[in-house]
Protein backbone atom coordinates (compact mmCIF):
# COMPACT_ATOMS: atom_id res chain seq x y z
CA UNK A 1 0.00 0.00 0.00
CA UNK A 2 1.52 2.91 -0.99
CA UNK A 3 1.79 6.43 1.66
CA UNK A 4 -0.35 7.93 -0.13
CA UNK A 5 -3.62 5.51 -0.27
CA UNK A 6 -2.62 4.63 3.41
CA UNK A 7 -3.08 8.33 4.41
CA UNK A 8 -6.59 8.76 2.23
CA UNK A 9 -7.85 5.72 4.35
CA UNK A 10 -6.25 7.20 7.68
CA UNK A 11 -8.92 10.04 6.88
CA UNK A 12 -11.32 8.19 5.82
CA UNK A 13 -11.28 6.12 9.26
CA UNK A 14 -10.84 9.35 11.08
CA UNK A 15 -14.01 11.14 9.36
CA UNK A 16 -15.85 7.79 10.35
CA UNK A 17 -14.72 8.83 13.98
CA UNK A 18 -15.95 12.02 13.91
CA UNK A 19 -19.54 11.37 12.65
CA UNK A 20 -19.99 8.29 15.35
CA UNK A 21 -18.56 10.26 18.09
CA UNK A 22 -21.57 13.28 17.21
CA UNK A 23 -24.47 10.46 16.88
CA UNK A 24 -22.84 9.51 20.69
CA UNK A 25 -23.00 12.60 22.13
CA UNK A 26 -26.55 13.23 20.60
CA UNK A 27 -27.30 10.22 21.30
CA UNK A 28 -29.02 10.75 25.48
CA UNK A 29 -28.07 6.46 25.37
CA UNK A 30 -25.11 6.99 25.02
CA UNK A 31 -22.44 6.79 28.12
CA UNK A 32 -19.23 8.92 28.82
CA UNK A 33 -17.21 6.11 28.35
CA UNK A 34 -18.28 5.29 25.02
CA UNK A 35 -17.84 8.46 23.77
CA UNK A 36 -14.06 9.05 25.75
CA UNK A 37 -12.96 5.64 23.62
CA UNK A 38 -14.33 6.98 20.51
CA UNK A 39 -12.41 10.59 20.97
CA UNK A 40 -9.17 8.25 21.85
CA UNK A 41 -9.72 5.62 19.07
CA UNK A 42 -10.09 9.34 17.10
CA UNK A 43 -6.30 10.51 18.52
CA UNK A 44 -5.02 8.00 18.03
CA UNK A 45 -5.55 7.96 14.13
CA UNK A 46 -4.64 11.56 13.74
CA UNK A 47 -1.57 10.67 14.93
CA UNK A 48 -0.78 8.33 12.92
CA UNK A 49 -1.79 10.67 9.98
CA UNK A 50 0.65 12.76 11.21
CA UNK A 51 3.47 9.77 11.00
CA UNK A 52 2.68 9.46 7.28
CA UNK A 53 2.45 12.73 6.27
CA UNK A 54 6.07 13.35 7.83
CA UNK A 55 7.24 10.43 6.30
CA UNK A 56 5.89 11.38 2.65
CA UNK A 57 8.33 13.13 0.00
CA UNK A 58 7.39 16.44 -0.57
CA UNK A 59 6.49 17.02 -4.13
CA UNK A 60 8.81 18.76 -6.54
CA UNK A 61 8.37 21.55 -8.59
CA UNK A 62 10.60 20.71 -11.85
C-alpha cells in the first residue's frame, strides 16, 4: 500500500470517527465512556496521519 492511499484511508477512518462520536453525544443512550474511547480511538488515528504525512516526500516543482 503505498503512503499515499494509506493516508486517504487514515482520513477516511478518522471522518468515520468524527460522525460516530456526534451520533454519541446526541445520542441521550449513550455513556461517557463510550464516547471518551471513541475521541481516543479518534487521537489515536490523527496521529498516525501525522506519522505518514512526515514520512511522505514532498512534491517537486521541476
Amino acid at each position: 500500500m503505498s503512503l499515499q492511499t494509506r493516508l486517504i484511508e487514515l482520513e477516511r477512518k478518522h471522518r468515520q470517527l468524527e460522525n460516530a462520536i456526534a451520533q454519541a453525544v446526541a445520542s441521550p443512550s449513550s455513556s461517557d465512556l463510550t464516547v471518551a474511547e471513541l475521541k481516543r480511538k479518534k487521537l489515536l488515528l490523527k496521529d498516525e496521519i501525522e506519522r505518514v504525512r512526515l514520512t511522505m516526500p514532498e512534491p517537486t516543482l521541476h
